[in-house]
Protein backbone atom coordinates (compact mmCIF):
# COMPACT_ATOMS: atom_id res chain seq x y z
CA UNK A 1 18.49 -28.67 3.96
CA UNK A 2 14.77 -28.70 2.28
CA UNK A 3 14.16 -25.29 2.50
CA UNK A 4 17.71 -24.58 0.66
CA UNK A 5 16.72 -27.17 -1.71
CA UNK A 6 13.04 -25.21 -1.95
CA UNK A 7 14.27 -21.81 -2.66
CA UNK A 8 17.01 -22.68 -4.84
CA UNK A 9 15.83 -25.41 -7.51
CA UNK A 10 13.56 -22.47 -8.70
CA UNK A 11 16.22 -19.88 -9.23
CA UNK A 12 18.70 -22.99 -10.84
CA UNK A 13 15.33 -22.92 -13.77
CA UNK A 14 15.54 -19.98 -14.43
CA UNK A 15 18.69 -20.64 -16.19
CA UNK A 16 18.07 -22.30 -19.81
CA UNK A 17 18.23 -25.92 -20.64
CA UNK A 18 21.49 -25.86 -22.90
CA UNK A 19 24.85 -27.30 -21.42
CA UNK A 20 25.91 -23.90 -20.87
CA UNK A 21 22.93 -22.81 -19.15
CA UNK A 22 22.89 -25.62 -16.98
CA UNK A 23 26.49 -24.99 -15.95
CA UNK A 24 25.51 -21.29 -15.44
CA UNK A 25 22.83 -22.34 -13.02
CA UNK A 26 24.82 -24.57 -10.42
CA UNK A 27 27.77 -21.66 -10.28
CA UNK A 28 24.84 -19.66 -9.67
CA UNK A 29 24.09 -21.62 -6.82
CA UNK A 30 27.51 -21.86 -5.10
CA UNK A 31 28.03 -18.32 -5.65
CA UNK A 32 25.06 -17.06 -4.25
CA UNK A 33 25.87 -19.61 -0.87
CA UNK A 34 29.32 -18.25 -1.37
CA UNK A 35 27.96 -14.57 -0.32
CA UNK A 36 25.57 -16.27 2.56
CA UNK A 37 28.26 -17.97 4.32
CA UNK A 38 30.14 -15.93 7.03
CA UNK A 39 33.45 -17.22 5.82
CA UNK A 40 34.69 -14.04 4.32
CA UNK A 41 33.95 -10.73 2.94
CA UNK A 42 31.75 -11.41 -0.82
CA UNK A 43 34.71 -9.83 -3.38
CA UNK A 44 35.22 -12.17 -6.35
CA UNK A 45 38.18 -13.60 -5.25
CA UNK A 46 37.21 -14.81 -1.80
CA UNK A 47 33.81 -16.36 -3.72
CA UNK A 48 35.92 -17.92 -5.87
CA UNK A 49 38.13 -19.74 -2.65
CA UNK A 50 35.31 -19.98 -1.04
CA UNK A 51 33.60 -22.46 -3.73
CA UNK A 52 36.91 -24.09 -3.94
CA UNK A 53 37.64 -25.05 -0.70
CA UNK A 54 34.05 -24.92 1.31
CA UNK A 55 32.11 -26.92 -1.70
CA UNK A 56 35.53 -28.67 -3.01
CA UNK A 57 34.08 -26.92 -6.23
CA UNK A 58 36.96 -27.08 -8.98
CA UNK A 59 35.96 -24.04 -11.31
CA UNK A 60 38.51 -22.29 -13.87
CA UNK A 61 39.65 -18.92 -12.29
CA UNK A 62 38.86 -17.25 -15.93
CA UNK A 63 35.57 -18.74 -16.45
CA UNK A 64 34.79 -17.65 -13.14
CA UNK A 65 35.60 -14.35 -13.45
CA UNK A 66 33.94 -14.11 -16.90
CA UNK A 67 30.57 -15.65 -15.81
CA UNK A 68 30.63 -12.53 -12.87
CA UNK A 69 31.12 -10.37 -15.36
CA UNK A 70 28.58 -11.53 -17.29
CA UNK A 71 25.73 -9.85 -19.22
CA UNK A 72 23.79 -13.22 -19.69
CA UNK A 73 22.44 -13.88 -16.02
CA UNK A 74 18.94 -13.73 -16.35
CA UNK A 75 18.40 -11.21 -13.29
CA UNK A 76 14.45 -10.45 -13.95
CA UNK A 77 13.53 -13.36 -14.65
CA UNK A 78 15.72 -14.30 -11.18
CA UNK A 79 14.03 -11.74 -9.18
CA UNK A 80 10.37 -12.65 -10.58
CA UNK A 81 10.98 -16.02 -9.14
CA UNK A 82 12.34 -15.28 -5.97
CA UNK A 83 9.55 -12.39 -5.20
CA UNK A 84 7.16 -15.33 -6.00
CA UNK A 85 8.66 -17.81 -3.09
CA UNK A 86 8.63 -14.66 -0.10
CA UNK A 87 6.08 -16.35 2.48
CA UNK A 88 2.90 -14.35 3.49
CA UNK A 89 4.10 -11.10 1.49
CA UNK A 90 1.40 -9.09 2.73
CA UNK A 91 0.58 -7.37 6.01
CA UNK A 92 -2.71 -6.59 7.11
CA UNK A 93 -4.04 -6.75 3.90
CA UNK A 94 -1.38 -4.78 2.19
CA UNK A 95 2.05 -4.49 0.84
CA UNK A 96 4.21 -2.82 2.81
CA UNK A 97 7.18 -1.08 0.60
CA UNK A 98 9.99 0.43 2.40
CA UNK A 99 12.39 3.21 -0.01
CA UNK A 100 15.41 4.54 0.78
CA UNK A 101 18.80 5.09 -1.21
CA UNK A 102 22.14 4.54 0.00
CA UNK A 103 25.72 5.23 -1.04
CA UNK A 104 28.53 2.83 -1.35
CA UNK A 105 32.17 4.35 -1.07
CA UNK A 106 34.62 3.56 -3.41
CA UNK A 107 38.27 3.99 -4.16
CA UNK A 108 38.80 4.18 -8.30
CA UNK A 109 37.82 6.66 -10.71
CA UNK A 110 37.14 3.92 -13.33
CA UNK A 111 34.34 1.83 -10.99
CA UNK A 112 30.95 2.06 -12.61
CA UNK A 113 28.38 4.26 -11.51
CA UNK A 114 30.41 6.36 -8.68
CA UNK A 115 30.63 10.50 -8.73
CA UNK A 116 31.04 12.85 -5.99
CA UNK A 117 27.58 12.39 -4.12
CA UNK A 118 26.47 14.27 -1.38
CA UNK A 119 26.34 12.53 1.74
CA UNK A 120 23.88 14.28 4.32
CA UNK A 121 25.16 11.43 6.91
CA UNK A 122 28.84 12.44 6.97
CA UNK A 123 30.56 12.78 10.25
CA UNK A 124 32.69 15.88 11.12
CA UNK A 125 35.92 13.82 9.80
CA UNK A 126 34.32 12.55 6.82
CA UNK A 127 33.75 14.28 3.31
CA UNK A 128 30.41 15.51 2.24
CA UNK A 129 31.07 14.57 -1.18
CA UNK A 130 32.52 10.97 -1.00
CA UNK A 131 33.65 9.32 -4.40
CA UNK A 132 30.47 6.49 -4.38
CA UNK A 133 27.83 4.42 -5.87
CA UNK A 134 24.38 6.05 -5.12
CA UNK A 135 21.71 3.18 -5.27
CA UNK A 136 17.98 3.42 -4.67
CA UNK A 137 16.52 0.47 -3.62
CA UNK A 138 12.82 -1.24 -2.50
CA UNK A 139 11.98 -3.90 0.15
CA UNK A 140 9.18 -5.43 1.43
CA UNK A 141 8.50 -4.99 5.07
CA UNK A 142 7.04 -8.48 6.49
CA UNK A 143 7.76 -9.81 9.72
CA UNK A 144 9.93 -12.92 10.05
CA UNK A 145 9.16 -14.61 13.18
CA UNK A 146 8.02 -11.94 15.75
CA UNK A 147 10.74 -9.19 14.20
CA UNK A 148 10.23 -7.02 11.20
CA UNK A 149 12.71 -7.12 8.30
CA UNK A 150 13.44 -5.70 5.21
CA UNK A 151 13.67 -7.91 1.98
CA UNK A 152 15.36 -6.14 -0.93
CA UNK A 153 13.16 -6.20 -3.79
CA UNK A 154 14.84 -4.00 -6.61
CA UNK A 155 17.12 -1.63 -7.04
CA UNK A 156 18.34 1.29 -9.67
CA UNK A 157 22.01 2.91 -10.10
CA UNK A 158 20.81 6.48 -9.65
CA UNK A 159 23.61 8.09 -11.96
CA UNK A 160 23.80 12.02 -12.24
CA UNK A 161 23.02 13.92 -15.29
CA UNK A 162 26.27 15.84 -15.01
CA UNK A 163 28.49 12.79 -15.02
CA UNK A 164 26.07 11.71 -18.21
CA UNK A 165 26.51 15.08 -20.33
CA UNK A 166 30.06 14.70 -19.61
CA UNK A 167 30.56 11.44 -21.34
CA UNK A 168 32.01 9.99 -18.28
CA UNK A 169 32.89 6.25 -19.12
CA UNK A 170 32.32 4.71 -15.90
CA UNK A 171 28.75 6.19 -16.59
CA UNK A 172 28.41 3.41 -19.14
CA UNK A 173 26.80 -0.50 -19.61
CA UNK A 174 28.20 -1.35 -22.74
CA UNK A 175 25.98 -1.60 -25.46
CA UNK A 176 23.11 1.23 -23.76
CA UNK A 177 23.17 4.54 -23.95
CA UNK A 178 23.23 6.16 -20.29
CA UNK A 179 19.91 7.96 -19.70
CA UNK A 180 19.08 10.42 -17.20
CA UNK A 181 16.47 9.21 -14.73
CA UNK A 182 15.61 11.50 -11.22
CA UNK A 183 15.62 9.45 -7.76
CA UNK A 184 11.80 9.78 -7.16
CA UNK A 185 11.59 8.97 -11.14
CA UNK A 186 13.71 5.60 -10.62
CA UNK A 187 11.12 4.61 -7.34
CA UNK A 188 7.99 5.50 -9.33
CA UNK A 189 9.44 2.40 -11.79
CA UNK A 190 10.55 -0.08 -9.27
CA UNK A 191 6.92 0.81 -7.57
CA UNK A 192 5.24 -0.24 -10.64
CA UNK A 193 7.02 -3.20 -11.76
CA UNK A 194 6.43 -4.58 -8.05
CA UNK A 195 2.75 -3.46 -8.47
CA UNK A 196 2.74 -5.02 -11.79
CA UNK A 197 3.84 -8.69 -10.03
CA UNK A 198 1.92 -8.10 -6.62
CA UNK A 199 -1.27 -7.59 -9.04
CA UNK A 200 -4.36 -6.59 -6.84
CA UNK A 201 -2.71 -5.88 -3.87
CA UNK A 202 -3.00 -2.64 -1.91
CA UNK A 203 0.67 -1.08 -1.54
CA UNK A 204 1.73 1.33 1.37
CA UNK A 205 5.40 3.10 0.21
CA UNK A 206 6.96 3.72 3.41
CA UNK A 207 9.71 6.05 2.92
CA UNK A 208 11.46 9.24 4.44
CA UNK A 209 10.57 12.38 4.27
CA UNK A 210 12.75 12.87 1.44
CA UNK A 211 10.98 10.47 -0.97
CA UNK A 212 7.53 11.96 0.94
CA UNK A 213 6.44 14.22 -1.37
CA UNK A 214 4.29 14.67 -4.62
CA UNK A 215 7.11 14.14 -6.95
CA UNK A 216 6.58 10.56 -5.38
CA UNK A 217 3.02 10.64 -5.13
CA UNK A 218 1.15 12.00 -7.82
CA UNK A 219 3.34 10.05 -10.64
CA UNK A 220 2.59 6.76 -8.35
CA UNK A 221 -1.51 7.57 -8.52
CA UNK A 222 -1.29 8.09 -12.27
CA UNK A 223 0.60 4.53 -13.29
CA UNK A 224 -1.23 2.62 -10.16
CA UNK A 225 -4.24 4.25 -9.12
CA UNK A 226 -5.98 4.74 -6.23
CA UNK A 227 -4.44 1.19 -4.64
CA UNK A 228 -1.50 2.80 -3.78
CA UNK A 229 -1.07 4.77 -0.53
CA UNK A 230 2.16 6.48 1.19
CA UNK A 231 3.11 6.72 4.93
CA UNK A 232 6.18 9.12 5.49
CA UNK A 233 7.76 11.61 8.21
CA UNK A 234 6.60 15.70 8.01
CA UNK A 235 9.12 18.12 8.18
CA UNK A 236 8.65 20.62 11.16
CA UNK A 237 8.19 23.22 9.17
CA UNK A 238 5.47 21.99 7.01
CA UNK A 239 1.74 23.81 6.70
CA UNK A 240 -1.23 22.16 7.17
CA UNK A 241 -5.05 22.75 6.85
CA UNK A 242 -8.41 22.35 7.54
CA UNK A 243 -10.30 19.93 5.28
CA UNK A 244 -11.99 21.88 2.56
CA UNK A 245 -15.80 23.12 3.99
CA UNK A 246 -18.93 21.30 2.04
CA UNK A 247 -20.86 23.68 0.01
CA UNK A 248 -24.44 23.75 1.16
CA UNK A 249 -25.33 26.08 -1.64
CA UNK A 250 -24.18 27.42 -5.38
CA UNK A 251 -21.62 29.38 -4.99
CA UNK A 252 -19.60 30.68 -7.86
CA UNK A 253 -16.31 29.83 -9.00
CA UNK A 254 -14.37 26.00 -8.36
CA UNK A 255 -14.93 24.22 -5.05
CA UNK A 256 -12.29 24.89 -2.41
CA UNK A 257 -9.63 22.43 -2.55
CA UNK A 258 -7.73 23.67 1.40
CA UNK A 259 -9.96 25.24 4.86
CA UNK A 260 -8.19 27.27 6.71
CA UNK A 261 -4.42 27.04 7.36
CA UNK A 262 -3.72 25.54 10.84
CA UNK A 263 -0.11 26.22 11.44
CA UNK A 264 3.28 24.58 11.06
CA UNK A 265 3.97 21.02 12.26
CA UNK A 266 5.91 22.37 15.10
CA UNK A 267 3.43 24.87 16.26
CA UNK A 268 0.64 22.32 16.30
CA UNK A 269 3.23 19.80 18.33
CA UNK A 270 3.05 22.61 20.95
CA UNK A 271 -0.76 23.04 20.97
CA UNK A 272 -1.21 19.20 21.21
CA UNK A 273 1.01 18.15 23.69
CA UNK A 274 -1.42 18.14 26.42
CA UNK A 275 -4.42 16.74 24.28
CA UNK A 276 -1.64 12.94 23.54
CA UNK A 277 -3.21 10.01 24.59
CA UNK A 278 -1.21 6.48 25.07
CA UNK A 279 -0.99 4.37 22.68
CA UNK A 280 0.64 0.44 22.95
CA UNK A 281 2.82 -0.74 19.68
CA UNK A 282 5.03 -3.14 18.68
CA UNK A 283 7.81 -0.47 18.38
CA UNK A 284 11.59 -1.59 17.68
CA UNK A 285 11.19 -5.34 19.24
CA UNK A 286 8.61 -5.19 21.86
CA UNK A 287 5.36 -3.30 22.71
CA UNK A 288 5.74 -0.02 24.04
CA UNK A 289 3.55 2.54 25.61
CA UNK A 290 3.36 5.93 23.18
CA UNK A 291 1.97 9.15 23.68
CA UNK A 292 0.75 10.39 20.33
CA UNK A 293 -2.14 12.29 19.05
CA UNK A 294 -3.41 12.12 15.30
CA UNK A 295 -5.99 14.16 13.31
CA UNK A 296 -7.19 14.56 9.79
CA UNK A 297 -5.74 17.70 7.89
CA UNK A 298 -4.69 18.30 4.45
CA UNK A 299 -1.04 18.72 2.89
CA UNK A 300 -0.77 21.06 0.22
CA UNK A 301 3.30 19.25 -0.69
CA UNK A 302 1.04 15.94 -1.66
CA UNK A 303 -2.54 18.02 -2.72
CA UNK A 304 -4.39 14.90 -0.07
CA UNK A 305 -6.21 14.81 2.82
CA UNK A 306 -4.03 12.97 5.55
CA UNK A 307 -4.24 11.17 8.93
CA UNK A 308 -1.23 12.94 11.00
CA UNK A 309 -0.03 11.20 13.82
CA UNK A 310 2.48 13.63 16.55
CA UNK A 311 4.66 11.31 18.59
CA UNK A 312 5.92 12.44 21.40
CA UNK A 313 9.09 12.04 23.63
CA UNK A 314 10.30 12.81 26.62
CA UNK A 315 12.09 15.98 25.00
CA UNK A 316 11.38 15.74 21.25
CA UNK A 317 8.37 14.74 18.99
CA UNK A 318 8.00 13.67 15.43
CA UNK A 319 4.87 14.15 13.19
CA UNK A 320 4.07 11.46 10.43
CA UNK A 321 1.12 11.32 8.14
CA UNK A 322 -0.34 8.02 5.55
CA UNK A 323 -2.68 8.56 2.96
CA UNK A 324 -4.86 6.11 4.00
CA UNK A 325 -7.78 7.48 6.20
CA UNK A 326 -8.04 4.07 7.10
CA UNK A 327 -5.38 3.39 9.42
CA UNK A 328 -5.32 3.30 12.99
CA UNK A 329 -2.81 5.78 15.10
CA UNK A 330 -0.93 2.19 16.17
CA UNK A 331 -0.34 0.64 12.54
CA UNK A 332 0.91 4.08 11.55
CA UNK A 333 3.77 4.10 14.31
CA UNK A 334 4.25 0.27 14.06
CA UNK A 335 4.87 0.74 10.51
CA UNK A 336 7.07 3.70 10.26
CA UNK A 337 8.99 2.12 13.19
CA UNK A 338 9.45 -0.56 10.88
CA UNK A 339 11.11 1.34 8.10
CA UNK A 340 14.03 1.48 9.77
CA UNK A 341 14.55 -1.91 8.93
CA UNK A 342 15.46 -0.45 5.41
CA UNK A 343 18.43 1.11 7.13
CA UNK A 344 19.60 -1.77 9.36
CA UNK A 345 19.26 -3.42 6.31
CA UNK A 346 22.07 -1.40 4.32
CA UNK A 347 24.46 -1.98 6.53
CA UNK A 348 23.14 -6.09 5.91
CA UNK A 349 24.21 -5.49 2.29
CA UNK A 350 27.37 -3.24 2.83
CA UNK A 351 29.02 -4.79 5.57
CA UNK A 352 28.06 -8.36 6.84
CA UNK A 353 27.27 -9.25 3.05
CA UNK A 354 30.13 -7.40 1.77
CA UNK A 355 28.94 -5.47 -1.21
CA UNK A 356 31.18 -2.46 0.01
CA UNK A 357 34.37 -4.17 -0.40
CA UNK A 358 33.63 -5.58 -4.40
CA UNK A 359 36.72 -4.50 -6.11
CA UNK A 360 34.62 -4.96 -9.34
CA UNK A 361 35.12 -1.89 -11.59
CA UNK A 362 32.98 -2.79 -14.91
CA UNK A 363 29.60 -1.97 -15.33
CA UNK A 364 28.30 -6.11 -15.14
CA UNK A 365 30.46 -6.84 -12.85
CA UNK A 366 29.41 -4.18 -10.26
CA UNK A 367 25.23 -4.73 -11.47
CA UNK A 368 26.07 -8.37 -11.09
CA UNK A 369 27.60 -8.23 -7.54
CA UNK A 370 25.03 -5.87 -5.94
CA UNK A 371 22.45 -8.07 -7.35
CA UNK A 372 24.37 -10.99 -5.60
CA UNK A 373 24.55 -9.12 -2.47
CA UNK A 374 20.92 -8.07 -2.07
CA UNK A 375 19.25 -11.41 -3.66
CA UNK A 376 21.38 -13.08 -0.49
CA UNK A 377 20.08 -10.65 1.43
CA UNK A 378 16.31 -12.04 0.22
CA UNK A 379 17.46 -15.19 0.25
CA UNK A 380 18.59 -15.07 4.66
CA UNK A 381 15.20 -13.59 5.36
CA UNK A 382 13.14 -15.94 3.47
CA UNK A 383 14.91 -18.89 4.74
CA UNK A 384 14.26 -17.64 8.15
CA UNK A 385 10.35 -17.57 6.93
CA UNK A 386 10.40 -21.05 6.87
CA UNK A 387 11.96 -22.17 9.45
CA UNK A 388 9.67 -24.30 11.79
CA UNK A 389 11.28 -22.73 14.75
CA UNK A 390 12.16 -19.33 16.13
CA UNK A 391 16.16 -19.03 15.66
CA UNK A 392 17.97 -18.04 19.20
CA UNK A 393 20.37 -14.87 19.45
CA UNK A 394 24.08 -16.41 19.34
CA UNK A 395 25.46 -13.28 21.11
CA UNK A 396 23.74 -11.36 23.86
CA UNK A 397 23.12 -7.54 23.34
CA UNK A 398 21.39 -5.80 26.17
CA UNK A 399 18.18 -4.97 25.03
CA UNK A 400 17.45 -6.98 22.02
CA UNK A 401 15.86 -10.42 22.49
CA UNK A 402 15.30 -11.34 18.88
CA UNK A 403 17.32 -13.05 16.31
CA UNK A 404 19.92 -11.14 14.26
CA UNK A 405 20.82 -11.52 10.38
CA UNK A 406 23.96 -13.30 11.13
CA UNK A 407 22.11 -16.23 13.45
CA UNK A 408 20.03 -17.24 9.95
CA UNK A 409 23.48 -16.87 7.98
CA UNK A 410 25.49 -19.47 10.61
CA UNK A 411 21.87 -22.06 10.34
CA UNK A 412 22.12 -21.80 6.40
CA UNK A 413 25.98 -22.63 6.92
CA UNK A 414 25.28 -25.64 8.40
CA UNK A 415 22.59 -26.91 5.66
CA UNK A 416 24.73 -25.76 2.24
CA UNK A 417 27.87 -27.51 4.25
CA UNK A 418 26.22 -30.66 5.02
CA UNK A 419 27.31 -33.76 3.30
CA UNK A 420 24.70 -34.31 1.60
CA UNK A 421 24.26 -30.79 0.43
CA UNK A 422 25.17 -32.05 -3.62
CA UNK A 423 21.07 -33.52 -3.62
CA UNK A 424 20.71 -29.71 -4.04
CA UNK A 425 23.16 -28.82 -6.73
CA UNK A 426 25.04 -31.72 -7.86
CA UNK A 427 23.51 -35.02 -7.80
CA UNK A 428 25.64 -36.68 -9.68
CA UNK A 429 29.22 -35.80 -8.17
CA UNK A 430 30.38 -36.21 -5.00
CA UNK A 431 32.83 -33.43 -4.14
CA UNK A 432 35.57 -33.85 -2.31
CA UNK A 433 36.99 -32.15 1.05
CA UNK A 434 39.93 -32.23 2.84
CA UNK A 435 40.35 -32.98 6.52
CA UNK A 436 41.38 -29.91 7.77
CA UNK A 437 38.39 -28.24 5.74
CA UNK A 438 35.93 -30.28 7.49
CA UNK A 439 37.82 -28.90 10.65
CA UNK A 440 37.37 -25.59 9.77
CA UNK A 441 33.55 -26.13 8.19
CA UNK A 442 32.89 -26.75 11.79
CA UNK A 443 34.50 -23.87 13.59
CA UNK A 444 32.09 -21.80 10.46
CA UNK A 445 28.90 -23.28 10.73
């Protein structure tokens, strides 16, 4: 009940003092709780009967729809506030940054932001092109009692530059004028507006092999400096080399910036099988013994010296590499392991949350939903920060001991539906439920 009433009297300031602004911040509240609670899926309408009958909430169906639609919700200044209250952001002495994009399918040719995107993920009945919403978005990596999550941070509509030459209205926020931006262009701003708030701190991207590269990299050293490291997956087919030799004497011409090429990922895998040692990390839930081996090299596709680390399987290996010499072999597994929590995490946002199934079709109504959808998302994990107590796992799945996302969803149900839940929102009005509510506030929560 206090640490609802902790994270969300912040976020209700945000709003300004007027009437109007004050009305805007409590709707703010209940719709926000609205996407928490596992009552339904998070489209508009089932918010909307959700703060009706869960809260006893009487709002006007138009002004509700209009203030979802609305371009007045103070979203950075939102975000700024809620990055502030995340618990213990750093770990080991740095900010760990997963980055990833994902696509949301739609149905509509008139739903903001969606184009035939390629979807290297599709299954052999599904199309490679779907009609969807391609989004590139940021979390912070933290652990939340003894698992590692992802909390979104910030996200960008990535929106192609063919459907912007062609004029494409559902390429549109009213009132801007639809610029092009690249995917690694749109990271390299969310990077630095998180560096800008996180001021000091060291940041690690952690990322795929996709976003791995200098089109990443380089931009990232030039706006952040040398506080900025990244920790991503090598293709098998990537070249790697010697560090450069140190001149002992004048030589003409520049230094030499590579040694000697050492072979393809995969050959090296071959050639270092036998050399792996075993390594114990906190892999995927509990510690695990790895065989790995790691050595320093440089990477011509990032122009930096690099620690790579070869995992190996029973029948298959994977190579990563992190810019920073400093890491040990175990942090750089632990924390690639731990980008997967980026993934998990879409499917957080999609499905349990609901942001796939937002019939919204206008530009604010879409931004304003997804940023609904992932600032709950923030919102679960945080709240599970503070608890005082390690949540239990409600259902039993073989192999996984931990809490899930949906256990800290059912505990916030029971705080925002306790009866004395309006010291929170509403102190001066006591809304009302009916019976059979209360009934079925139980068989929720």
């Amino acid at each position: 009940m206090f640490i609802l009433n902790d994270i969300l009297k912040p976020l209700q300031k945000t709003f300004s003092s007027t009437e109007l602004g004050m009305n805007r911040g409590q709707w703010f509240t209940y719709a926000i709780l609205s996407f928490i609670i596992p009552f339904t899926t998070s489209i508009s309408s089932n918010v909307l009967r959700s703060i009706q009958t869960l809260f006893g909430f009487h709002v006007n169906q138009r002004r509700f729809y209009t203030f979802m639609a609305s371009n007045k919700l103070p979203w950075n200044k939102l975000w700024l506030t809620l990055w502030s209250m995340i618990p213990e952001p750093l770990t080991d002495g740095r900010l760990l940054i997963a980055l990833d994009d994902f696509i949301n399918a739609k149905t509509g040719k008139k739903i903001f932001g969606c184009s035939n995107i390629f979807n290297h993920a599709a299954k052999t009945n599904q199309s490679k092109y779907p009609w969807a919403q391609n989004v590139v978005l940021a979390g912070v990596l933290k652990l939340v009692k003894g698992r590692w999550a992802c909390l979104p941070l910030a996200f960008r509509f990535y929106l192609p530059q063919k459907a912007i030459k062609s004029q494409s209205e559902n390429m549109k926020v009213p009132g801007k004028e639809p610029l092009f931006q690249t995917k690694l262009e749109q990271a390299v701003d969310i990077l630095s507006q998180v560096s800008h708030h996180f001021a000091g701190a060291a940041i690690t991207v952690v990322c795929d092999s996709w976003f791995g590269n200098d089109g990443l990299f380089t931009p990232l050293r030039k706006h952040l400096g040398d506080s900025v490291q990244l920790l991503s997956r090598l293709r098998s087919n990537t070249a790697l080399y010697m560090m450069p030799p140190i001149r002992t004497f004048k030589k003409q011409g520049r230094p030499e910036k590579y040694g000697q090429r050492l072979g393809s990922c995969a050959d090296l895998a071959a050639r270092f099988i036998p050399k792996a040692s075993t390594h114990r990390v906190f892999l995927y839930g509990k510690y695990r013994e790895v065989h790995a081996f790691s050595m320093a090299a440089m990477l011509k596709n990032i122009k930096s010296p690099v620690r790579v680390v070869w995992v190996f399987r029973k029948t298959q290996w994977v190579a990563l590499f992190s810019t920073d010499m400093e890491l040990s072999v175990e942090q750089i597994i632990e924390y690639y392991g731990a980008r997967w929590k980026i993934e998990s995490g879409f499917k957080e946002i999609k499905q349990d949350i609901g942001s796939s199934k937002t019939q919204t079709r206008n530009a604010h109504a879409v931004i304003n939903h997804l940023n609904f959808s992932l600032m709950a998302t923030s919102i679960v994990w945080i709240y599970g920060t503070r608890l005082e107590n390690t949540p239990e796992r409600r259902h039993y799945v073989k192999g996984r001991n931990t809490f899930a996302f949906s256990d800290l969803r059912h505990i916030i149900a029971k705080a925002a539906l306790a009866d004395d839940f309006n010291a929170v929102c509403n102190k001066n009005q006591k809304l009302s439920r009916k019976s059979f509510v209360d009934a079925l506030l139980r068989m929720v929560a």
